[in-house]
Protein backbone atom coordinates (compact mmCIF):
# COMPACT_ATOMS: atom_id res chain seq x y z
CA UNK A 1 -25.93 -7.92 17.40
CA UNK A 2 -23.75 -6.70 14.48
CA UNK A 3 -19.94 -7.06 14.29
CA UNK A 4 -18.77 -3.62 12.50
CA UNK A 5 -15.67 -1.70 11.40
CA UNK A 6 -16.19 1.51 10.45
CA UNK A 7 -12.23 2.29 10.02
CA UNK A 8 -10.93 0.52 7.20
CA UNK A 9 -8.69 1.68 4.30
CA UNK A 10 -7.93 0.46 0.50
CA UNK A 11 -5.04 0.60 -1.75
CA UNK A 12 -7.15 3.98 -2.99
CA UNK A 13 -5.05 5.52 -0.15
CA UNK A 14 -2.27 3.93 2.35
CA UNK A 15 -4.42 0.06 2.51
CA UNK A 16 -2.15 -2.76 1.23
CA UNK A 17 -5.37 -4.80 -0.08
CA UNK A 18 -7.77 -3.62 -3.05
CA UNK A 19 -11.80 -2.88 -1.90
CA UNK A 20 -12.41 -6.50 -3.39
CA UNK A 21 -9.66 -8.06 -1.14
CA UNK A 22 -11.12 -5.70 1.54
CA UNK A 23 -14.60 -7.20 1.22
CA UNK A 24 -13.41 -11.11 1.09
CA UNK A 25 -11.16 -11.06 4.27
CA UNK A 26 -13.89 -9.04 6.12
CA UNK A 27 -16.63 -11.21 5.00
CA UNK A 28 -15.10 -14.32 5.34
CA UNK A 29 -14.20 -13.56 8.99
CA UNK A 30 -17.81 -12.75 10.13
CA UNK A 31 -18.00 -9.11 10.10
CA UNK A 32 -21.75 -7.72 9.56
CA UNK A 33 -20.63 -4.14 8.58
CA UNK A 34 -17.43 -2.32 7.34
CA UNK A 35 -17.13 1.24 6.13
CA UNK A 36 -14.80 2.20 3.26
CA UNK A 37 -13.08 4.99 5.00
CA UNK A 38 -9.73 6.22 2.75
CA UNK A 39 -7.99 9.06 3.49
CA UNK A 40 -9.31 12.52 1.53
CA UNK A 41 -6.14 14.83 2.36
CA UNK A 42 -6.14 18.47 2.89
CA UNK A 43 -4.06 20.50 -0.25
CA UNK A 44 -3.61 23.59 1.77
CA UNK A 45 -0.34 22.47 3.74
CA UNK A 46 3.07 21.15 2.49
CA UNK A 47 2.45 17.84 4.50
CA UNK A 48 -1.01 17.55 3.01
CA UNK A 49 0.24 18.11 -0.97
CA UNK A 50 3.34 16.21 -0.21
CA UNK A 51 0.45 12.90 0.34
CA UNK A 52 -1.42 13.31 -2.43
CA UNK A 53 1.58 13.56 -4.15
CA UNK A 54 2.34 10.28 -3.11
CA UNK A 55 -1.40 9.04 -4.46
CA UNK A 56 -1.98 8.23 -0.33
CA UNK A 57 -5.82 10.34 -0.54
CA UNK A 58 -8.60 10.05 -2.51
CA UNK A 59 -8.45 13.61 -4.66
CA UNK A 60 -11.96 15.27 -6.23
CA UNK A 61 -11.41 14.06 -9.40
CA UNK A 62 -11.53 10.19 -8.25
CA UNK A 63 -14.25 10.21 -5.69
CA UNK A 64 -16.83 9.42 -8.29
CA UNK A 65 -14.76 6.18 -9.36
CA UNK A 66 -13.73 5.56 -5.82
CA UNK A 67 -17.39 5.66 -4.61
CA UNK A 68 -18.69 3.42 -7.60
CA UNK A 69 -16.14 0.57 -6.90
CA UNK A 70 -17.61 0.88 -2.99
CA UNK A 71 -21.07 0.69 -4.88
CA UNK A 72 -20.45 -2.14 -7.15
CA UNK A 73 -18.42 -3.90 -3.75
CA UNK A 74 -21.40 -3.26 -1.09
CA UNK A 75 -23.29 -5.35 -3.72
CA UNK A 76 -21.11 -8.32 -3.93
CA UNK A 77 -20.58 -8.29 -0.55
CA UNK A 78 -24.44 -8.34 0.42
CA UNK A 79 -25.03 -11.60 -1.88
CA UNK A 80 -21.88 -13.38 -0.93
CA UNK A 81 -21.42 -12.93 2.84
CA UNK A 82 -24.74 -10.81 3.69
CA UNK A 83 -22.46 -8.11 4.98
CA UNK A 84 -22.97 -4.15 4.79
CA UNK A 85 -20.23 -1.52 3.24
CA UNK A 86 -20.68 1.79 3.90
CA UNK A 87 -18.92 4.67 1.90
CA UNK A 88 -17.25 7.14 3.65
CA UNK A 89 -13.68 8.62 4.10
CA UNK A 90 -11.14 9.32 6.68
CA UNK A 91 -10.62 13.44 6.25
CA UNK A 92 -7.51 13.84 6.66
CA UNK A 93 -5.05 17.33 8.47
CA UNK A 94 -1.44 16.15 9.50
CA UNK A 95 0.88 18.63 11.07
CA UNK A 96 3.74 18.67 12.53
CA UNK A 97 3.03 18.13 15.83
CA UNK A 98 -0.03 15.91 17.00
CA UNK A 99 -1.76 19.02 18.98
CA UNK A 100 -2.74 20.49 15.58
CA UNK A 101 -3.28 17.04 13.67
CA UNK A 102 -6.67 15.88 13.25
CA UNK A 103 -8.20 13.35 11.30
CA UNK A 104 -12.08 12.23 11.37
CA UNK A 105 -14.32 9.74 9.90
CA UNK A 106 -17.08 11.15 7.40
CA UNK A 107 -19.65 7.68 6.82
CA UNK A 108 -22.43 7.73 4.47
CA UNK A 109 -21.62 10.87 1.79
CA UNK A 110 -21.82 10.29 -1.47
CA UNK A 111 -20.12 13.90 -2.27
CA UNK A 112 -16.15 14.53 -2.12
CA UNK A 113 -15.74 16.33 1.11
CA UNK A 114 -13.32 18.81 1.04
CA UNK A 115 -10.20 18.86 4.04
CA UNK A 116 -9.15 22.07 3.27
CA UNK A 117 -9.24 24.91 6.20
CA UNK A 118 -9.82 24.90 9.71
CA UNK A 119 -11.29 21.30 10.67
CA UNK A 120 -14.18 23.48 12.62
CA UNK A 121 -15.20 23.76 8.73
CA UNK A 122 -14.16 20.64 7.52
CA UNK A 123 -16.53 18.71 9.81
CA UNK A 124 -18.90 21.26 9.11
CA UNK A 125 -19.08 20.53 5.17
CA UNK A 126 -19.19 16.87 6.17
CA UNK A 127 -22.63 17.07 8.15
CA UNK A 128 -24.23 19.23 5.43
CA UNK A 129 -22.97 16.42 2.93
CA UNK A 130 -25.11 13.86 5.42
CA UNK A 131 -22.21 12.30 6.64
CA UNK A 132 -21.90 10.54 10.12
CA UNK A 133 -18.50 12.22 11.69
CA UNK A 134 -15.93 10.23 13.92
CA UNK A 135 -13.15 11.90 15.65
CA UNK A 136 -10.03 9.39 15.36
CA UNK A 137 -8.17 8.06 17.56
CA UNK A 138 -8.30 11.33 19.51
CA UNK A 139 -6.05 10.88 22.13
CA UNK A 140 -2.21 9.32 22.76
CA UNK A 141 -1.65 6.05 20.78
CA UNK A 142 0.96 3.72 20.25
CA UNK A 143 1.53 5.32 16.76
CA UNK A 144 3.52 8.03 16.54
CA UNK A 145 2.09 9.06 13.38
CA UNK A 146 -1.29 8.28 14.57
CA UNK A 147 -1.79 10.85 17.48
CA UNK A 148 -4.16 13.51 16.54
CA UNK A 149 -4.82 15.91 19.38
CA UNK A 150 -6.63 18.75 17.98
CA UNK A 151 -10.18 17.75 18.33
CA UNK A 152 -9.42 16.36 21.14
CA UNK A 153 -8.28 19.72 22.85
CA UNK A 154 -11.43 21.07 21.44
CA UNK A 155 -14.00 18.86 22.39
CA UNK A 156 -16.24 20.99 24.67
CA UNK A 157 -16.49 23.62 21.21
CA UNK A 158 -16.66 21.41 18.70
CA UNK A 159 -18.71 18.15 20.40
CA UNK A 160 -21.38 19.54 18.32
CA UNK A 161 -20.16 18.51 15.04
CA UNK A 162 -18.82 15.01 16.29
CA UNK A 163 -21.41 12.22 16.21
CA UNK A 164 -18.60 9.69 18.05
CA UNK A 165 -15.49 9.46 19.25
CA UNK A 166 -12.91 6.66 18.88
CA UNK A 167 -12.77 4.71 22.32
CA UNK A 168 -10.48 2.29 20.96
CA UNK A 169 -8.52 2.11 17.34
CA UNK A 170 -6.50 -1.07 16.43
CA UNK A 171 -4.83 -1.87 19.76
CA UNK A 172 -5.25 1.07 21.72
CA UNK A 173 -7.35 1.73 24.63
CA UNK A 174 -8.19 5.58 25.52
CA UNK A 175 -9.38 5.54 28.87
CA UNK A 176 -9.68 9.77 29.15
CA UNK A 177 -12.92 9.17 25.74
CA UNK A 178 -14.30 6.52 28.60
CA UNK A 179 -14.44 8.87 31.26
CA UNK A 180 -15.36 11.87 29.34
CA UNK A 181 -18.97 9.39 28.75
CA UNK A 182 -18.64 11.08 25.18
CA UNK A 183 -20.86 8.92 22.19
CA UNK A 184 -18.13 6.22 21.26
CA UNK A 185 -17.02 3.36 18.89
CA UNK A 186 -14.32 1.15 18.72
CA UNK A 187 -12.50 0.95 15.33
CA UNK A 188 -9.57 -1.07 13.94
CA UNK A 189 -8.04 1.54 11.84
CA UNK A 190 -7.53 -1.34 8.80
CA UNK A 191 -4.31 -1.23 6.96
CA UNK A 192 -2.74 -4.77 6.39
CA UNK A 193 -4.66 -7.89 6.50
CA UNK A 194 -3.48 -8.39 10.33
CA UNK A 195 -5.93 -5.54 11.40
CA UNK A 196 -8.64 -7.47 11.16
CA UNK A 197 -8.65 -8.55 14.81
CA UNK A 198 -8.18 -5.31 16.28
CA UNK A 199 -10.91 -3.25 17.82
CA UNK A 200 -14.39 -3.48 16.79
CA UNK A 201 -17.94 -2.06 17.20
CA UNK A 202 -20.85 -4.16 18.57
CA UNK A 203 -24.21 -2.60 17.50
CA UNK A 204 -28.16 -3.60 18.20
CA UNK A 205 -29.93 -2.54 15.35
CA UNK A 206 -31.62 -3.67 12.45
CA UNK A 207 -28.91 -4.74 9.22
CA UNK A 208 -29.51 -1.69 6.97
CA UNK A 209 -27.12 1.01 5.74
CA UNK A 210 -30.44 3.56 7.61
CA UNK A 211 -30.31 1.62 10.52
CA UNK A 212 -26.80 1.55 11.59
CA UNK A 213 -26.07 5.50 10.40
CA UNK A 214 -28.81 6.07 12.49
CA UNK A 215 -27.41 3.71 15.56
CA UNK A 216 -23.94 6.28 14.69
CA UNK A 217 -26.14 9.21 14.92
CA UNK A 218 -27.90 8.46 18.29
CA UNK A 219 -26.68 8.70 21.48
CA UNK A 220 -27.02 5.09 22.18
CA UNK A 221 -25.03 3.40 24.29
CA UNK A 222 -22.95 0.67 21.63
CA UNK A 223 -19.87 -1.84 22.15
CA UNK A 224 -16.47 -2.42 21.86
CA UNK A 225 -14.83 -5.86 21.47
CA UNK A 226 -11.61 -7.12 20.29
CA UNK A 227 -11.31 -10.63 17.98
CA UNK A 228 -7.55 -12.06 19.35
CA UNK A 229 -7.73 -14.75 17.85
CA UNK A 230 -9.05 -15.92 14.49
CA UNK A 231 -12.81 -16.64 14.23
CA UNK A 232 -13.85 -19.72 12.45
CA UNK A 233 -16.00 -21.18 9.27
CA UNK A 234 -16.48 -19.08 6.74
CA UNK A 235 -18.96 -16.18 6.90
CA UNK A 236 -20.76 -16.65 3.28
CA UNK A 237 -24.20 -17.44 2.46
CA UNK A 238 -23.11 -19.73 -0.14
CA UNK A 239 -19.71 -20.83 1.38
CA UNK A 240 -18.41 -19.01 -2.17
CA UNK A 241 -14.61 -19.78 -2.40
CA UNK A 242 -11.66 -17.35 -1.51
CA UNK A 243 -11.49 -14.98 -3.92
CA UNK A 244 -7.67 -14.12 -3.95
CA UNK A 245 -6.84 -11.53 -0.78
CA UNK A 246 -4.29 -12.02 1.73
CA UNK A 247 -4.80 -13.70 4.79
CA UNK A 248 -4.00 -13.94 8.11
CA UNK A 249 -1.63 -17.16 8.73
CA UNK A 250 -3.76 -18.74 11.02
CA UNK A 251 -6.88 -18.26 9.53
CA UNK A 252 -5.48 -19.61 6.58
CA UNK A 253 -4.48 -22.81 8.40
CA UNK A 254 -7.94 -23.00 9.52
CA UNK A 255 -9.67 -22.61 6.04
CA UNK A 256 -7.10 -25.42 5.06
């Protein structure tokens, strides 16, 4: 059984930790897989320019950078903790209201993927760029800012283009993606070193990058776990030392 996270963001968008710093806590606190998943922001709205003004998205001309640092990272991470990153993003439409937000996982592309125009089209461009898509957090959360509605409100027309849904993100539950049986995952929506024991996926498959986008892809039946409360040992192959990110308090006290 793999421990995964396929909702986890960098400083290459609103993450307080680098990709490195990313990759050590992760690894060191037993996680299997992660995904790289930083916001790519739409540029045809004022609230969308107004972010990339602020450097929070990954723009065209970075992806190729931004996707070699996940390269050169999935590497390190492999020999030093035998754990899997995936590239991906976290396309990204706010609005002013959360009915007409939306915001979904693309996993796997190696291609920029475009948020511009109706998200119909957006997830569209992300399937023919062989992405896995995740609807996030689709229904009410805890976060204001985090309630995206729109696919949500859409699902019968656009389940099509939506390989899973968000069951749970960070530290919210939605029960109305339970009883809708829709395909599901459970995410922690990674920010600040503290997210690390929020939600997570629990997948039976063989420890590939093929394997699990293909686990994604299915209709399989997955689960959902939470880690409250730090795990322990280090998960390296060579119990390599810390390499500099922050974290949690108590997991440091442990490690000491």
């Amino acid at each position: 059984m793999l421990l995964a996270d396929f909702h986890v963001h960098s400083t290459w968008s609103d993450g307080t930790l680098s990709i490195p710093e990313v990759v050590d806590l992760f690894g060191r606190t037993g996680h299997d897989v992660i995904a790289v998943t930083d916001h790519v922001v739409n540029t045809d709205s004022l609230l969308g320019r107004a972010a990339r003004g602020l450097k929070l998205s990954v723009t065209a001309d970075k992806w190729d950078a931004y996707r070699a640092e996940i390269e050169h990272e999935a590497r390190r991470a492999f020999d030093t903790y035998g754990m899997l990153v995936l590239p991906g993003c976290e396309l990204t439409r706010n609005a002013v209201t959360g009915a007409r937000s939306a915001h979904a996982l693309a996993l796997g592309n190696d291609m920029h993927v475009s948020a511009d125009g109706p998200m119909e089209e957006v997830l569209t461009r992300a399937r023919d760029a062989g992405a896995v898509t995740i609807a996030c957090h689709p229904n009410e959360q805890s976060d204001w800012f985090g309630n995206t509605f729109y696919l949500w409100k859409r699902r019968r027309e656009i389940g099509a283009l939506v390989d899973r849904w968000e069951l749970a993100c960070r530290w919210d539950l939605f029960p109305p993606v339970a009883r809708a049986r829709l395909p599901y995952v459970a995410n922690s929506d990674f920010h600040r070193p503290d997210h690390v024991w929020a939600w997570k996926t629990l997948l039976d498959c063989e420890k590939s990058p093929a394997a699990v986008l293909a686990a994604l892809r299915s209709t399989d039946e997955l689960g959902a776990t939470r880690l409250p409360a730090p795990l322990r040992g280090v998960a390296s192959r060579d119990e390599a030392p810390h390499r500099g990110c922050g974290l949690v308090p108590a997991f440091a006290e442990q490690l000491a």
